[in-house]
C-alpha atoms as a PDB file:
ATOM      1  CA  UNK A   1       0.000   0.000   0.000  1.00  0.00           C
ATOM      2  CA  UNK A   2       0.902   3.529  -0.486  1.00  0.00           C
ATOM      3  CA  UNK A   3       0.243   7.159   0.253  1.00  0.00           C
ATOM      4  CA  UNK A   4      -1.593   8.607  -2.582  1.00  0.00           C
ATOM      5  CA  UNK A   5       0.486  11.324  -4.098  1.00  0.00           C
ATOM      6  CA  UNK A   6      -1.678  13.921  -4.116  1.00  0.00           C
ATOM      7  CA  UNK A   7      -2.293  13.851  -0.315  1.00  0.00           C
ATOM      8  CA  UNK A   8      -0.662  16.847   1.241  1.00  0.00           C
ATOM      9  CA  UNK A   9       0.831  16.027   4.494  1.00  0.00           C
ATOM     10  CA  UNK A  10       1.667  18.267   7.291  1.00  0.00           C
ATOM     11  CA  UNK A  11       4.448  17.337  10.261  1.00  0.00           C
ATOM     12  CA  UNK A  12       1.715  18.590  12.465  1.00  0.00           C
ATOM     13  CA  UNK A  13      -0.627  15.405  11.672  1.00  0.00           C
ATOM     14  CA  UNK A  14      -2.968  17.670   8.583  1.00  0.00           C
ATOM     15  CA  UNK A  15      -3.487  15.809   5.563  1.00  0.00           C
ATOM     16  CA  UNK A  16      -5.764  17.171   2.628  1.00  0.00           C
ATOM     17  CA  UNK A  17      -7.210  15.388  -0.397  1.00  0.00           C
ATOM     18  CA  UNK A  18      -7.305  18.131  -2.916  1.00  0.00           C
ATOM     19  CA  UNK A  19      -9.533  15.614  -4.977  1.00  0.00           C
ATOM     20  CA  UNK A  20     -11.845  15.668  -2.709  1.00  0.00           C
ATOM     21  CA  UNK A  21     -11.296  18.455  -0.808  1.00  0.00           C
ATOM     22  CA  UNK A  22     -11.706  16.441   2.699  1.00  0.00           C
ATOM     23  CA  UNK A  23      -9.001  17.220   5.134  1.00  0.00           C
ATOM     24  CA  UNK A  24      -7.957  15.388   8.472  1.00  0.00           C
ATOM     25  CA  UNK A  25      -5.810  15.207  11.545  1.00  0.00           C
ATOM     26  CA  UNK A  26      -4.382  12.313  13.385  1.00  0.00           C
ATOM     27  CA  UNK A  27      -2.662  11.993  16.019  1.00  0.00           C
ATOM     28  CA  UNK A  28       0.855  11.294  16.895  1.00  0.00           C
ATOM     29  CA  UNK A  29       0.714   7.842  16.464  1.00  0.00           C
ATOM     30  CA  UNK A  30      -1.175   7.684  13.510  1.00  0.00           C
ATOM     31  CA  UNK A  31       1.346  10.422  11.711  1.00  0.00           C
ATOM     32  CA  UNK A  32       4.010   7.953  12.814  1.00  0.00           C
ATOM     33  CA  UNK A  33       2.001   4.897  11.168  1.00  0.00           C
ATOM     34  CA  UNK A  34       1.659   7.104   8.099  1.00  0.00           C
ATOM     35  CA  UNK A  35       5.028   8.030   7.868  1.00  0.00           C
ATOM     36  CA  UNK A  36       6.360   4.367   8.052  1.00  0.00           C
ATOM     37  CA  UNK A  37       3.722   3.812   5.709  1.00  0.00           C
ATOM     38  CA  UNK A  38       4.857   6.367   3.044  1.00  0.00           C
ATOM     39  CA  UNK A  39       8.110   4.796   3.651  1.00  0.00           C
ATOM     40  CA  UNK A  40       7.099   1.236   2.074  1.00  0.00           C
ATOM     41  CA  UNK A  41       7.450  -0.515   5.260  1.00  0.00           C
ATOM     42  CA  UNK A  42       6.030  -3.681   5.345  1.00  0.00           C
ATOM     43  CA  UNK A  43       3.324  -4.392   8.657  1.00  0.00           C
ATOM     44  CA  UNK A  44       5.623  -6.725  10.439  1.00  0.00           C
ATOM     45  CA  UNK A  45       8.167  -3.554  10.234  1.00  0.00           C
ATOM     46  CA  UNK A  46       5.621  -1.022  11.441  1.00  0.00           C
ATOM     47  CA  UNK A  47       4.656  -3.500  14.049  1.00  0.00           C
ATOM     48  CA  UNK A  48       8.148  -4.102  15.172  1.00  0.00           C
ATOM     49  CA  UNK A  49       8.856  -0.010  15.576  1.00  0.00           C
ATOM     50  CA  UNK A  50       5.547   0.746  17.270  1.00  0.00           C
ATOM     51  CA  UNK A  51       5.861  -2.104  19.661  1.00  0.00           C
ATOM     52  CA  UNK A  52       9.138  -1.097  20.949  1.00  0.00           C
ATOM     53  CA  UNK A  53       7.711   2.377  21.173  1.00  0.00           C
ATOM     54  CA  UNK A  54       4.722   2.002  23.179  1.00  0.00           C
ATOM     55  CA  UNK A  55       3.227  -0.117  25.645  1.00  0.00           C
ATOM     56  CA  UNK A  56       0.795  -1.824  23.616  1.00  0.00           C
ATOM     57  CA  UNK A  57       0.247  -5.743  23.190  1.00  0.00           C
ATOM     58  CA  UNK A  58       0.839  -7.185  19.772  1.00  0.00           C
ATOM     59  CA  UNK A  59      -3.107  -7.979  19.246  1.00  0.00           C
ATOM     60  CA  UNK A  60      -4.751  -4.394  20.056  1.00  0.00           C
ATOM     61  CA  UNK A  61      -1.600  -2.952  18.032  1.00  0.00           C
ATOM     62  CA  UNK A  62      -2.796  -5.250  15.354  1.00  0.00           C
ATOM     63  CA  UNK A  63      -6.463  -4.374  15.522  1.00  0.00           C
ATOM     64  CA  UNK A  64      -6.165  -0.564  15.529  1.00  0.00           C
ATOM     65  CA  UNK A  65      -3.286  -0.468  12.767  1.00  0.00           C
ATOM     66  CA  UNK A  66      -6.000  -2.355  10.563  1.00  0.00           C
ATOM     67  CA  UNK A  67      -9.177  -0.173  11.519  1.00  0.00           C
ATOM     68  CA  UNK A  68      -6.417   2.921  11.039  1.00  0.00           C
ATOM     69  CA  UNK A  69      -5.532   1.285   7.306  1.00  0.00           C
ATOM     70  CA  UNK A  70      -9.364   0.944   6.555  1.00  0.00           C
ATOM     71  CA  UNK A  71      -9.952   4.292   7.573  1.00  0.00           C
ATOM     72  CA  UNK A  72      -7.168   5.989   5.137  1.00  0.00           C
ATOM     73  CA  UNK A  73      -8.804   3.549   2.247  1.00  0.00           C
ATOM     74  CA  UNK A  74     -12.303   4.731   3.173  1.00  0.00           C
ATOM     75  CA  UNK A  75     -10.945   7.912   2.633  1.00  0.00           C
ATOM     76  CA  UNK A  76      -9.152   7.604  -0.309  1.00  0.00           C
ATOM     77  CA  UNK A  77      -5.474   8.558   1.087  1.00  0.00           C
ATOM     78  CA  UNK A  78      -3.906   5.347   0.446  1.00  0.00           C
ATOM     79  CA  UNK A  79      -3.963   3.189  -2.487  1.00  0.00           C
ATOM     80  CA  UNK A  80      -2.583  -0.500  -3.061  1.00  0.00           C
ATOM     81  CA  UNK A  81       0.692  -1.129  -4.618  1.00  0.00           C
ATOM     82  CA  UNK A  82      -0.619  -1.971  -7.738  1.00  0.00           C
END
């Protein structure tokens, strides 16, 4: 998967979709998810670095990182690699 593009990203957590002309804010851990993200990491990577980050067990890490991917699908910010 991949960060669309055209999705303007701010250090401070903004992101805009001029196509559609949503815009959103997550938090810090999200903007780190998204920034290992838009670095082609693979989940186990992501995973890895978050876990020895944060006290968080390996399942709920698991759960929100996919409800987190949905989410930036839903709203068209990330694409597949294809």
């Amino acid at each position: 998967m991949k960060v669309k593009e055209n999705i303007a990203i701010s250090e401070s957590g903004y992101l805009f979709n001029p196509s559609t002309g949503e815009s959103f804010i997550v938090n810090p851990l999200g903007m780190e998810v998204l920034q290992l993200v838009k670095k082609d990491k693979s989940f186990e990577e992501i995973s890895r670095e978050i876990l020895s980050h944060y006290s968080v067990d390996t399942i709920t890490f698991e759960k929100d990182y996919q409800d987190f991917i949905h989410q930036l699908r839903q709203y068209l910010l990330i694409g597949s690699d294809e």
